[in-house]
PDB file of N, CA and C in Angstrom:
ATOM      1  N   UNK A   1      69.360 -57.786 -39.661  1.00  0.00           N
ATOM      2  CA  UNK A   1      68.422 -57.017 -40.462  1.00  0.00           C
ATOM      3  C   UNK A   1      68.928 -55.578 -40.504  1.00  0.00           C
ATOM      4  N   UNK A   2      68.823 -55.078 -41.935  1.00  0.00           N
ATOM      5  CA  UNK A   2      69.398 -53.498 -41.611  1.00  0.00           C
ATOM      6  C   UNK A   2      68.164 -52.739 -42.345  1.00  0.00           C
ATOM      7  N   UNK A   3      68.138 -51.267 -42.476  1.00  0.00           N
ATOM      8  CA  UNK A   3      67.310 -50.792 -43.195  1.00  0.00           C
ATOM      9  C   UNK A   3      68.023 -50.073 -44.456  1.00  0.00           C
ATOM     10  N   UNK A   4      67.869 -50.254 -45.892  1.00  0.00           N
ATOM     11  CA  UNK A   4      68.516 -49.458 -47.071  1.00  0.00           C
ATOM     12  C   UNK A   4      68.503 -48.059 -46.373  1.00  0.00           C
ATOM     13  N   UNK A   5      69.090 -47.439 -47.123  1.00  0.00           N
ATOM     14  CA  UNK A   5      69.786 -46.197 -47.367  1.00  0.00           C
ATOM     15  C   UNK A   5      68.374 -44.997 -47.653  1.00  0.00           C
ATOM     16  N   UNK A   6      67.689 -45.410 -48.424  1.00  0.00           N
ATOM     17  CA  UNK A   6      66.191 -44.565 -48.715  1.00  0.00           C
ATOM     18  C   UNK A   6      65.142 -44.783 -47.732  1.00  0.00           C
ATOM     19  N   UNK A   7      65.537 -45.910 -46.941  1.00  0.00           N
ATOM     20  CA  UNK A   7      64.148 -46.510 -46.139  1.00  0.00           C
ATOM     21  C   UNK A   7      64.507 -45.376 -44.965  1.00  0.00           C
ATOM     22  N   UNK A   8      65.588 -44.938 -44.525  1.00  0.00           N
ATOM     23  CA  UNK A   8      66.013 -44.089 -43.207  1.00  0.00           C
ATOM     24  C   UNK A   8      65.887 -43.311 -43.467  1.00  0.00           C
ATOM     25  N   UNK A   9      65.982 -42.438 -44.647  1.00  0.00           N
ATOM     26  CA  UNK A   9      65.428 -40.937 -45.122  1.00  0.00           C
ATOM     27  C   UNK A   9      64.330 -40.892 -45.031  1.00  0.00           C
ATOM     28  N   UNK A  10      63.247 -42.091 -45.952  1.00  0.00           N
ATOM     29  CA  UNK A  10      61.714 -42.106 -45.372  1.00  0.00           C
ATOM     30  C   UNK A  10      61.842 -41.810 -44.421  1.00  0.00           C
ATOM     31  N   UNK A  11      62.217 -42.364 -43.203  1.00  0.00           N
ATOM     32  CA  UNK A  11      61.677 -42.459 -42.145  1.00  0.00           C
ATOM     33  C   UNK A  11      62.538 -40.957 -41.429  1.00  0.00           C
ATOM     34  N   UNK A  12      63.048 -40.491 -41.597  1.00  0.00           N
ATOM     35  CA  UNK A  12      64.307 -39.370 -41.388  1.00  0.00           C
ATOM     36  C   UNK A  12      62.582 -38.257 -41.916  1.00  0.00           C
ATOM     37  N   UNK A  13      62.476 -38.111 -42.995  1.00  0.00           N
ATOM     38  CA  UNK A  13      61.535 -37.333 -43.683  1.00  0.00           C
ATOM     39  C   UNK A  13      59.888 -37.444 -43.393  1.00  0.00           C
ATOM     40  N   UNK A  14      59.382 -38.538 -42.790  1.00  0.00           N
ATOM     41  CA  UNK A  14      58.171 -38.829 -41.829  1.00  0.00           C
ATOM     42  C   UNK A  14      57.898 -37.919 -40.862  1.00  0.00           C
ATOM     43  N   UNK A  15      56.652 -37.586 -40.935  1.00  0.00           N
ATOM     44  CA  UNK A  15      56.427 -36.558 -40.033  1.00  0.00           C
ATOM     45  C   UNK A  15      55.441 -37.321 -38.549  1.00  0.00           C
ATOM     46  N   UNK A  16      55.603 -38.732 -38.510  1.00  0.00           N
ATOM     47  CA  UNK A  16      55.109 -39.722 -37.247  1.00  0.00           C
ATOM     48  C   UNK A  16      54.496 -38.793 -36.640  1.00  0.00           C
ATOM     49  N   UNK A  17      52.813 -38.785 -36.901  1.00  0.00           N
ATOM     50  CA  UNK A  17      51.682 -38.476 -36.146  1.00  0.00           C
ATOM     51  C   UNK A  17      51.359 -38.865 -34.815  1.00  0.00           C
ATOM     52  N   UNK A  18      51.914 -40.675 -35.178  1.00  0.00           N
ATOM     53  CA  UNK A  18      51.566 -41.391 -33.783  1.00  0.00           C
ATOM     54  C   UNK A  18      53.354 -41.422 -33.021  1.00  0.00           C
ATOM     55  N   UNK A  19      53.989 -40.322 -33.182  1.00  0.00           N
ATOM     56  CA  UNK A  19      55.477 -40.222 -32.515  1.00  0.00           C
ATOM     57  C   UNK A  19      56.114 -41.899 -32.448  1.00  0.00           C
ATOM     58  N   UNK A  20      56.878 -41.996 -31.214  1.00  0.00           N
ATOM     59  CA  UNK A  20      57.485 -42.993 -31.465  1.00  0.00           C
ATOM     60  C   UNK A  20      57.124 -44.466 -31.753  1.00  0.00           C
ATOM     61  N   UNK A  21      55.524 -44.400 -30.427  1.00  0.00           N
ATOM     62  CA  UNK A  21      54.840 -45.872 -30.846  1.00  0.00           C
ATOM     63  C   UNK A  21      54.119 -46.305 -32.243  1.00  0.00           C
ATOM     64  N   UNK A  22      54.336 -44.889 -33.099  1.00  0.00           N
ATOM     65  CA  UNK A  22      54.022 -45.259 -34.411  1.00  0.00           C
ATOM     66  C   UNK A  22      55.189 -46.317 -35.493  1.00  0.00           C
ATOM     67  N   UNK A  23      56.114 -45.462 -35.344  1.00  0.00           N
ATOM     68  CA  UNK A  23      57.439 -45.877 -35.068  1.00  0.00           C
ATOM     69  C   UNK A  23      58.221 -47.238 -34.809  1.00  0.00           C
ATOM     70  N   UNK A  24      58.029 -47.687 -33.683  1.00  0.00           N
ATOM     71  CA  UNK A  24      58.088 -49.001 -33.028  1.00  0.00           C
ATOM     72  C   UNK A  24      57.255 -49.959 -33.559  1.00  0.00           C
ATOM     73  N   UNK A  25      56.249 -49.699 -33.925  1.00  0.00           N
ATOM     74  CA  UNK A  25      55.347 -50.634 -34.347  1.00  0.00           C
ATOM     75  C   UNK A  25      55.440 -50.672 -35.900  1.00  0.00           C
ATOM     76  N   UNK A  26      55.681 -49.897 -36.547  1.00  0.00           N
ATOM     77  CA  UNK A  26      56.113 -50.419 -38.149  1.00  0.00           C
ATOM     78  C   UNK A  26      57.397 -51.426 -38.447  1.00  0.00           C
ATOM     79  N   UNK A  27      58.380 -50.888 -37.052  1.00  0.00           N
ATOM     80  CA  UNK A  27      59.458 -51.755 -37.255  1.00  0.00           C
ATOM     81  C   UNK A  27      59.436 -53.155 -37.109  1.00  0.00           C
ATOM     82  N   UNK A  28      58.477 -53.299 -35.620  1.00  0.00           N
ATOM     83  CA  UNK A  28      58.065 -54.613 -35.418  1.00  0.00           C
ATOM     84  C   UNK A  28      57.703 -55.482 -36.376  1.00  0.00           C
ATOM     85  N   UNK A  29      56.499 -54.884 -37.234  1.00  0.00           N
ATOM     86  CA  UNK A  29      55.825 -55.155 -38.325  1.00  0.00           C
ATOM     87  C   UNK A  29      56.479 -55.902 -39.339  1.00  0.00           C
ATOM     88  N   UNK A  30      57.387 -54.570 -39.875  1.00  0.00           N
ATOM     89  CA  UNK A  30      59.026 -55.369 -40.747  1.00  0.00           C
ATOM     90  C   UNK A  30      58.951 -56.277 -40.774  1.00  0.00           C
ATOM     91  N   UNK A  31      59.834 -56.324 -39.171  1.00  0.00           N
ATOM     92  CA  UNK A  31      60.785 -57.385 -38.937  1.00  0.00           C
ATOM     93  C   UNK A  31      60.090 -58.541 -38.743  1.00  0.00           C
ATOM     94  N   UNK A  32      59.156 -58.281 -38.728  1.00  0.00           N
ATOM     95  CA  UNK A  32      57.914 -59.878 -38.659  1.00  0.00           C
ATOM     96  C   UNK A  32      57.972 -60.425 -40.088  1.00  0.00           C
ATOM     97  N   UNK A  33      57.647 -59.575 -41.324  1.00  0.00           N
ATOM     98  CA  UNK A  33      56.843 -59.650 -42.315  1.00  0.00           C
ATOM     99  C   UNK A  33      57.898 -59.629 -43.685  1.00  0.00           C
ATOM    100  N   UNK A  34      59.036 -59.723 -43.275  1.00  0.00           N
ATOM    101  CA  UNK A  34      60.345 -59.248 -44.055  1.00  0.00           C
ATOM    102  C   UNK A  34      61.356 -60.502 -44.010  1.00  0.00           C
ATOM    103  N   UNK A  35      61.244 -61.139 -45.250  1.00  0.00           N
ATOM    104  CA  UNK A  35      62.347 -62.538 -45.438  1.00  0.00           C
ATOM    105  C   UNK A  35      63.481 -62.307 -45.617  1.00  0.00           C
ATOM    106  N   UNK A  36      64.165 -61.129 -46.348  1.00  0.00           N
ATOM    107  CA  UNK A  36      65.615 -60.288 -46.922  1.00  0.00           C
ATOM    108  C   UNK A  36      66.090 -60.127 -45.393  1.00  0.00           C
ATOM    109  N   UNK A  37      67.210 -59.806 -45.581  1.00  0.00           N
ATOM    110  CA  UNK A  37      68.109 -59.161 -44.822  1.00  0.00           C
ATOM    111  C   UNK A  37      68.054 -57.785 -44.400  1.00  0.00           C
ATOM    112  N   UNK A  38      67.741 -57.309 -45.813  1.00  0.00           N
ATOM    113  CA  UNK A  38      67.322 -55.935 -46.026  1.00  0.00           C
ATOM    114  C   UNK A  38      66.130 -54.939 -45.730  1.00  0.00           C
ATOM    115  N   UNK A  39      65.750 -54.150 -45.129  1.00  0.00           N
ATOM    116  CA  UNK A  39      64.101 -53.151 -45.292  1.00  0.00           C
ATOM    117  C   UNK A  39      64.358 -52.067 -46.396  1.00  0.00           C
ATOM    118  N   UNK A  40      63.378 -52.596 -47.372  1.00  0.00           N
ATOM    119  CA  UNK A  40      63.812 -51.438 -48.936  1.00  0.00           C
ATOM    120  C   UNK A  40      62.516 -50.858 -48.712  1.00  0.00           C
ATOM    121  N   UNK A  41      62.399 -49.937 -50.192  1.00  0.00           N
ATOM    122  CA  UNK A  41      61.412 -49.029 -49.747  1.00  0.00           C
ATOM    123  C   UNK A  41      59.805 -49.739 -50.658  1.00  0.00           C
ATOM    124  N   UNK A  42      60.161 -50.960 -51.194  1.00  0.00           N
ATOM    125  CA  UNK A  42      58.906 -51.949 -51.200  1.00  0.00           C
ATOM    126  C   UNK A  42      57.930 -51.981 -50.239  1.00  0.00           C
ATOM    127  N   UNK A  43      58.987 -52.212 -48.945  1.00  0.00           N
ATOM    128  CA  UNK A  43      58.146 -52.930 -47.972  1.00  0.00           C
ATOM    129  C   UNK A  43      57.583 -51.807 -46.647  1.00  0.00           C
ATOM    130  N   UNK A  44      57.693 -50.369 -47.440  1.00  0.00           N
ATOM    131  CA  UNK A  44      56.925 -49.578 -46.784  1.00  0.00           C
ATOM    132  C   UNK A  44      55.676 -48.833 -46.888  1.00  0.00           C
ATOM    133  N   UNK A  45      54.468 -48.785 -46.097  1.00  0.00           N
ATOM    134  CA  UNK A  45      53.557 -48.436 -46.269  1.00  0.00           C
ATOM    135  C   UNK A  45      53.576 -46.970 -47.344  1.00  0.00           C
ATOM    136  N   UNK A  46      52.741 -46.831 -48.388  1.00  0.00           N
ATOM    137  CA  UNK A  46      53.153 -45.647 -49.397  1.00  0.00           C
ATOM    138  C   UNK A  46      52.527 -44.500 -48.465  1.00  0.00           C
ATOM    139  N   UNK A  47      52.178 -44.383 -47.294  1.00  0.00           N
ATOM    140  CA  UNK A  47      52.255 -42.734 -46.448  1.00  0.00           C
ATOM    141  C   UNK A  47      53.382 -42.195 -46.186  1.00  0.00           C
ATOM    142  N   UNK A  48      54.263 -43.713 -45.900  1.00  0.00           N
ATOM    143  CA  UNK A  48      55.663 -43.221 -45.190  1.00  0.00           C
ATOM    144  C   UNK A  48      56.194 -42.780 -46.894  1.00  0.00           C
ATOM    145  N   UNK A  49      56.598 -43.519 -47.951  1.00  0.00           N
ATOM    146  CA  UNK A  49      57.051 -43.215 -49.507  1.00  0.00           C
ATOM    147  C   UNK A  49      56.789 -42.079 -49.372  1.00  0.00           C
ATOM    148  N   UNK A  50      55.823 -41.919 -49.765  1.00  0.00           N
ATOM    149  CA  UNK A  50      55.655 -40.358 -50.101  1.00  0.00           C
ATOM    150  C   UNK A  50      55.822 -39.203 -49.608  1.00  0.00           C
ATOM    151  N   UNK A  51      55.862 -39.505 -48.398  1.00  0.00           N
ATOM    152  CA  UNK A  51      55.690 -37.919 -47.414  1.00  0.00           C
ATOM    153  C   UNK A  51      57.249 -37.049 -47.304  1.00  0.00           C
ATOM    154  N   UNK A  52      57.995 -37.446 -47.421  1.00  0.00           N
ATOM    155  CA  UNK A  52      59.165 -36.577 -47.749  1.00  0.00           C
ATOM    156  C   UNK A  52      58.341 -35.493 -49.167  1.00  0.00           C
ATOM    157  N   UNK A  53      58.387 -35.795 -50.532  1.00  0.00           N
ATOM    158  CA  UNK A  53      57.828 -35.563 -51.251  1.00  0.00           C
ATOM    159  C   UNK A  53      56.672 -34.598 -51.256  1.00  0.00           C
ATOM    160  N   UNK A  54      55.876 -35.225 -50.077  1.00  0.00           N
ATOM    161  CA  UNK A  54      54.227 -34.255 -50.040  1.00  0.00           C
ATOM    162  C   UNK A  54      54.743 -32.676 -49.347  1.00  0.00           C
ATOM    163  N   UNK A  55      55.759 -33.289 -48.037  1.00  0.00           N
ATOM    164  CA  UNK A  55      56.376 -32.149 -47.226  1.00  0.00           C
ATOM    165  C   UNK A  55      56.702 -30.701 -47.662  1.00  0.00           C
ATOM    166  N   UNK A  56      57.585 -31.223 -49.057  1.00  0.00           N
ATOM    167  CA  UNK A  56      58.122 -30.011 -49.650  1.00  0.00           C
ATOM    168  C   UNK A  56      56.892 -29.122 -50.308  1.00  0.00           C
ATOM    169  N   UNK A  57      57.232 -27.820 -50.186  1.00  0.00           N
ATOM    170  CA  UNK A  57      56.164 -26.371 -49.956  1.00  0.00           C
ATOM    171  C   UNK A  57      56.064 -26.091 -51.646  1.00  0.00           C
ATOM    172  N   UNK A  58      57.402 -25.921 -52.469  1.00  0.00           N
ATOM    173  CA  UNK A  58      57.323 -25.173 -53.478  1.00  0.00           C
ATOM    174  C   UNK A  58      57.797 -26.390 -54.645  1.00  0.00           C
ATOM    175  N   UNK A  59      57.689 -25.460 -55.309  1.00  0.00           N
ATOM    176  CA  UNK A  59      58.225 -26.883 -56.736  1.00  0.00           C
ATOM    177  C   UNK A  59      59.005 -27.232 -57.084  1.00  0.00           C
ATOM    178  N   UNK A  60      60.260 -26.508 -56.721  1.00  0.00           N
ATOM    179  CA  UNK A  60      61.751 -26.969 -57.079  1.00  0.00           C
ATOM    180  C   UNK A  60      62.196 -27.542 -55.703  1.00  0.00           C
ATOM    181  N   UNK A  61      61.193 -27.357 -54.522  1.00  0.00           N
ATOM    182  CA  UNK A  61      61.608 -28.476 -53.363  1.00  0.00           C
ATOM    183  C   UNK A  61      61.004 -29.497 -53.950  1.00  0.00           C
ATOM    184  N   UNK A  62      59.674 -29.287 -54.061  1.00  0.00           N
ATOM    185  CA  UNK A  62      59.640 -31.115 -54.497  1.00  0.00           C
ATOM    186  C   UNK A  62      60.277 -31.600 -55.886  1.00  0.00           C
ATOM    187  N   UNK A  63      61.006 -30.710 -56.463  1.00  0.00           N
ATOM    188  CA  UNK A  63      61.521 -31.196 -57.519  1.00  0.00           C
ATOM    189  C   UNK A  63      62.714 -32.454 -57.413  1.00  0.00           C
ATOM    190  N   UNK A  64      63.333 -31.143 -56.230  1.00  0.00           N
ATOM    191  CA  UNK A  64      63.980 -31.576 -55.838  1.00  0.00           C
ATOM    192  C   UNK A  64      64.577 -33.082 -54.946  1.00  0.00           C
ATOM    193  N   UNK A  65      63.232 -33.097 -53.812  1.00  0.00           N
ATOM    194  CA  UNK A  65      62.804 -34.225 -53.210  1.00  0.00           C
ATOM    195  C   UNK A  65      62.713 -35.295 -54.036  1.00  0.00           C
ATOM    196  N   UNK A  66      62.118 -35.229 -55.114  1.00  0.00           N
ATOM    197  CA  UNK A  66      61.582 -36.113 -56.157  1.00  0.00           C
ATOM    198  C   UNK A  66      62.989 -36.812 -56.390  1.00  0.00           C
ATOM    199  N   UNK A  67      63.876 -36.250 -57.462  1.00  0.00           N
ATOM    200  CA  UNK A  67      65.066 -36.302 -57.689  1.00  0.00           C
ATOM    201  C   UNK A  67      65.896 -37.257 -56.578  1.00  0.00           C
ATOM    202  N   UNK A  68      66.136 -36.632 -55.331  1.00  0.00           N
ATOM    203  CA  UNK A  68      66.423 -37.251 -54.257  1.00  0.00           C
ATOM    204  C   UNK A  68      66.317 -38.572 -54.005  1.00  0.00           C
ATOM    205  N   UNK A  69      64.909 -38.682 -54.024  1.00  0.00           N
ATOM    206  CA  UNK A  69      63.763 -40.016 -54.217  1.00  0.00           C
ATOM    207  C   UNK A  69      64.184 -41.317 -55.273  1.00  0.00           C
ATOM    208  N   UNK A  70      64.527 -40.959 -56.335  1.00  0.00           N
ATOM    209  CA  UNK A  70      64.914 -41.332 -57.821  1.00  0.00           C
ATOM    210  C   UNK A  70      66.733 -42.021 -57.462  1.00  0.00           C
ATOM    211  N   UNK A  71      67.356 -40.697 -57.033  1.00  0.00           N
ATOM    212  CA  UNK A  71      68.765 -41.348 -57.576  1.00  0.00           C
ATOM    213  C   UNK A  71      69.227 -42.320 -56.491  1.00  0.00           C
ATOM    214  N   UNK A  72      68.670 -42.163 -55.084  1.00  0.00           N
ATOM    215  CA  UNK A  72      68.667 -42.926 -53.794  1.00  0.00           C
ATOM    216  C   UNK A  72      68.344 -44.456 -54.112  1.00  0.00           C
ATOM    217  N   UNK A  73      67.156 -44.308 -54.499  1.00  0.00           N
ATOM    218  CA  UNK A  73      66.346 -45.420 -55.222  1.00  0.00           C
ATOM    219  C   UNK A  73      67.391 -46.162 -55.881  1.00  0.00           C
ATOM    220  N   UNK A  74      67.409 -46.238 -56.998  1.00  0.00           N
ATOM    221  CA  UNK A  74      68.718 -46.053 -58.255  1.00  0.00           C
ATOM    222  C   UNK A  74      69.570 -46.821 -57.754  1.00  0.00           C
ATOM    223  N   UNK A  75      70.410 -46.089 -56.869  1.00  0.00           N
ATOM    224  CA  UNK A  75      71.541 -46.180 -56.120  1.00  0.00           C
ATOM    225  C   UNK A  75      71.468 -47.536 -55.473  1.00  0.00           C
ATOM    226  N   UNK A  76      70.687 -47.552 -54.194  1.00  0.00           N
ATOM    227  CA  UNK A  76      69.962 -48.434 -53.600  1.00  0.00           C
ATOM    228  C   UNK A  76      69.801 -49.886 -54.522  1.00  0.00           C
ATOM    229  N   UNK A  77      69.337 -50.003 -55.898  1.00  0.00           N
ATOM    230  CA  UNK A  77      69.247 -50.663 -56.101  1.00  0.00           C
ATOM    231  C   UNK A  77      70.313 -51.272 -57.182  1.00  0.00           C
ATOM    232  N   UNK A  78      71.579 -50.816 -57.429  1.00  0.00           N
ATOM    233  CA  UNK A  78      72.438 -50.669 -58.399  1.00  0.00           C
ATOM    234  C   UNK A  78      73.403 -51.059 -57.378  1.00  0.00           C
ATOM    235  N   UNK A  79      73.908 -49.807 -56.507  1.00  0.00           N
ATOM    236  CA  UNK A  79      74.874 -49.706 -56.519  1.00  0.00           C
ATOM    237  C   UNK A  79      75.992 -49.261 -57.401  1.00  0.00           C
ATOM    238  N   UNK A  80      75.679 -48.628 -58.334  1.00  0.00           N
ATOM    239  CA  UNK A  80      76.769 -48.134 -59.068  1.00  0.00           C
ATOM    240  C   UNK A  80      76.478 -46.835 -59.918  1.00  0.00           C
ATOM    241  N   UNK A  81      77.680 -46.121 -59.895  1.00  0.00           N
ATOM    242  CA  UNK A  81      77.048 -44.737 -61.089  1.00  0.00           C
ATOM    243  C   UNK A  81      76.703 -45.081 -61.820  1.00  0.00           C
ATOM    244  N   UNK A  82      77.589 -45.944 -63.062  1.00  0.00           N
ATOM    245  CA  UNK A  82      77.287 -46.501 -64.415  1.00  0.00           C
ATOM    246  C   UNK A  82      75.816 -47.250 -64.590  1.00  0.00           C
ATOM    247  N   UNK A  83      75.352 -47.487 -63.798  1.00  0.00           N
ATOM    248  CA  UNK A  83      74.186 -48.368 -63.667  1.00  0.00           C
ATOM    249  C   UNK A  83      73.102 -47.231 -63.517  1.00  0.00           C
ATOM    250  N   UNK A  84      72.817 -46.724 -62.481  1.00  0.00           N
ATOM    251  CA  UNK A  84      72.141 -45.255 -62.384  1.00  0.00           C
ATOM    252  C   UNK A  84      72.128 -44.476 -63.395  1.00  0.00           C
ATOM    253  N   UNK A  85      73.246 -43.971 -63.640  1.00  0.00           N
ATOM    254  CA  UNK A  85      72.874 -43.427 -65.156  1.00  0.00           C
ATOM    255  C   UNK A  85      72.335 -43.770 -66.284  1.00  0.00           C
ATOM    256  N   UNK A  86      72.560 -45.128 -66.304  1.00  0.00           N
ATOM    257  CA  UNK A  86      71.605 -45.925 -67.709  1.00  0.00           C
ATOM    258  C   UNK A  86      70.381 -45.705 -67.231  1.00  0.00           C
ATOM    259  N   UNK A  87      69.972 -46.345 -65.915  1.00  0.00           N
ATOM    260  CA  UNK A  87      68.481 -46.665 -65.336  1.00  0.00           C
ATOM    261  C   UNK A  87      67.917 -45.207 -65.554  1.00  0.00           C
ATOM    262  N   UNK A  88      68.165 -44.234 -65.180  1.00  0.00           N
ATOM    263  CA  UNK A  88      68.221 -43.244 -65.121  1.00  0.00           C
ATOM    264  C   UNK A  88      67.857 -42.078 -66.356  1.00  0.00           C
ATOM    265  N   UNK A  89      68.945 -42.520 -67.285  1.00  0.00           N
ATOM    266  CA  UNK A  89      68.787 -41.610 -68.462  1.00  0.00           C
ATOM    267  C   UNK A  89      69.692 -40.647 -68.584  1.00  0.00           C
ATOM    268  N   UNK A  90      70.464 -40.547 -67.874  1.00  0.00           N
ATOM    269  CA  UNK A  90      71.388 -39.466 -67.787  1.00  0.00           C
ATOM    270  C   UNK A  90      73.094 -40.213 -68.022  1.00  0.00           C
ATOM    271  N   UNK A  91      73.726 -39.060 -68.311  1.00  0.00           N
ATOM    272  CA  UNK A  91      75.413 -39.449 -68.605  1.00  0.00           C
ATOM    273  C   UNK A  91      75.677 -40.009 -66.886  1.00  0.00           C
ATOM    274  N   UNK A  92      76.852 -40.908 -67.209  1.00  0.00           N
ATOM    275  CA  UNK A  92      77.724 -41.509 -65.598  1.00  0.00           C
ATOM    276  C   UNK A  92      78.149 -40.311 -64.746  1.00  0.00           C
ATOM    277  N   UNK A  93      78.451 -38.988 -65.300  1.00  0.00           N
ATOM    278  CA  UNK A  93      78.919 -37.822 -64.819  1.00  0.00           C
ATOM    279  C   UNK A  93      78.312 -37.323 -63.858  1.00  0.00           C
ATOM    280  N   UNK A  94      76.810 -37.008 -64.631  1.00  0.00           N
ATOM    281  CA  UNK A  94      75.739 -36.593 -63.777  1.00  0.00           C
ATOM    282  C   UNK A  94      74.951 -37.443 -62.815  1.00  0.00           C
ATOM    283  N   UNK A  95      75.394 -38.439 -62.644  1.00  0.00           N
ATOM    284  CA  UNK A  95      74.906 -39.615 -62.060  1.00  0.00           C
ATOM    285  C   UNK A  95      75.734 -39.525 -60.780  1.00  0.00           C
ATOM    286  N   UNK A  96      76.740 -39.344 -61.218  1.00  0.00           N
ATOM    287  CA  UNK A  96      78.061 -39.258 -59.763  1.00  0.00           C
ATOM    288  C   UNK A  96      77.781 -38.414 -59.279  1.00  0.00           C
ATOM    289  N   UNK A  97      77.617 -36.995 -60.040  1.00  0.00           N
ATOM    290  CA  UNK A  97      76.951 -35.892 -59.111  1.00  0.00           C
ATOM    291  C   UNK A  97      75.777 -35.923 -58.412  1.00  0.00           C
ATOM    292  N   UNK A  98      74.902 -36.252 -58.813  1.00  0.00           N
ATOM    293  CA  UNK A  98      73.979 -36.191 -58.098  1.00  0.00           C
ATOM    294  C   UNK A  98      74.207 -37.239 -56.883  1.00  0.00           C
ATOM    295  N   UNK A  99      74.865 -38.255 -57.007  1.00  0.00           N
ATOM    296  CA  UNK A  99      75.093 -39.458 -55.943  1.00  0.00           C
ATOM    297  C   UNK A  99      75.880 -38.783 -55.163  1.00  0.00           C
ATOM    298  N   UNK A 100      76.509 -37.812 -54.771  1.00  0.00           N
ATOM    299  CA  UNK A 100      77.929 -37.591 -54.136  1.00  0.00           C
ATOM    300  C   UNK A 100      76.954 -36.447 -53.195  1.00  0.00           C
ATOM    301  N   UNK A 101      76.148 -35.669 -54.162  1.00  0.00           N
ATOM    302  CA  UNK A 101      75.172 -34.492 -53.780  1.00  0.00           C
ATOM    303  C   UNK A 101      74.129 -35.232 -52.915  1.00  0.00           C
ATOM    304  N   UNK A 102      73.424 -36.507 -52.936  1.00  0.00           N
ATOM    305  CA  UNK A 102      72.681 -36.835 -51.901  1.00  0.00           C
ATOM    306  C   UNK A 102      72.956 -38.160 -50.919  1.00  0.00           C
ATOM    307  N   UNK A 103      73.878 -38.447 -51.722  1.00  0.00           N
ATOM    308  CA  UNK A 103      74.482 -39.803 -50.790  1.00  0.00           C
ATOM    309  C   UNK A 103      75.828 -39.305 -49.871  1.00  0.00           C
ATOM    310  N   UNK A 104      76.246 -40.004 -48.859  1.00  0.00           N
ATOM    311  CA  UNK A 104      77.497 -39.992 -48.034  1.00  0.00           C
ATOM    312  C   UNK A 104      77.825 -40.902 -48.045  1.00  0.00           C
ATOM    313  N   UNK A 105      78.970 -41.882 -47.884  1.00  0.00           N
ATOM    314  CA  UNK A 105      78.926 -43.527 -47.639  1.00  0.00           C
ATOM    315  C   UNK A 105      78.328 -44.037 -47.774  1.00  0.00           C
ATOM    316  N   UNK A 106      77.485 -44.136 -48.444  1.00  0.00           N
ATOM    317  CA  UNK A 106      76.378 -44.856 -49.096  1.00  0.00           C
ATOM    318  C   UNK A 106      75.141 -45.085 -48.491  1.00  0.00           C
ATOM    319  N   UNK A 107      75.119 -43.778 -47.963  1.00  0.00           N
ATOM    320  CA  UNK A 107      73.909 -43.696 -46.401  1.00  0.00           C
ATOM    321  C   UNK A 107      73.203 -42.068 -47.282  1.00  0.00           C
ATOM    322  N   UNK A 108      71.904 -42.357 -47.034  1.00  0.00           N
ATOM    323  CA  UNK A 108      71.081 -40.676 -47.539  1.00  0.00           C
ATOM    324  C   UNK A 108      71.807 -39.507 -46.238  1.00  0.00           C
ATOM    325  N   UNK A 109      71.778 -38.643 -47.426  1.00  0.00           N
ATOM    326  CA  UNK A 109      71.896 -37.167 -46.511  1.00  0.00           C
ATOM    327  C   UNK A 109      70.629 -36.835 -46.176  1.00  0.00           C
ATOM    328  N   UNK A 110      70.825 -36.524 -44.877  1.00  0.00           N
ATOM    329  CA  UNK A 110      69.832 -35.571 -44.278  1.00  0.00           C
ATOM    330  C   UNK A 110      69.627 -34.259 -43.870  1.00  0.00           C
ATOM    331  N   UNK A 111      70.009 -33.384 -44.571  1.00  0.00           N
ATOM    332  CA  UNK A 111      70.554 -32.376 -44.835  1.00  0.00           C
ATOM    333  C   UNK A 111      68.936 -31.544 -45.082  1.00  0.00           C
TER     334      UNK A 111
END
């Protein structure tokens, strides 16, 4: 079982009220409740989704976040620039950029 690439930024970007046993116990949860191989960001409660998003203070952070949110996503579910950019709406160019700008090896920056 692994977790996508957006599901670890969620959780990277979670601000866990209940610290780690909050933590431990969603994973459990998962891994109970989860037939894929994969943990995408379907199969997460929408407090954890969103809160990267809610976090950011001003509007071009959450613009930004948003964005983040979107091409990860995208990505995540493509795998490919050319694909992202269609899904997307944007040229393959800007698609790479932005992928290169929030992705590493195909893992979210946490930056």
């Amino acid at each position: 079982m692994k977790l996508s690439p957006l599901v670890l930024h969620a959780f990277y970007e979670y601000d866990w009220p209940g610290n780690v046993r909050e933590l431990e116990n969603l994973i459990e949860r998962l891994l109970i409740t989860t037939d894929s191989d994969e943990i995408t960001m379907d199969q997460l409660p929408s407090m954890i989704k969103t809160g990267s998003i809610a976090q950011a203070v001003t509007l071009p952070e959450k613009l930004e976040q948003l964005e983040r949110f979107l091409v990860a996503e995208a990505y995540d579910q493509y795998g490919s620039s050319y694909k992202v950019a269609e899904s997307l709406g944007i040229s393959q160019s800007s698609a790479m950029r932005k992928i290169q700008k929030y992705l590493r090896d195909g893992r979210m920056k946490v930056d």
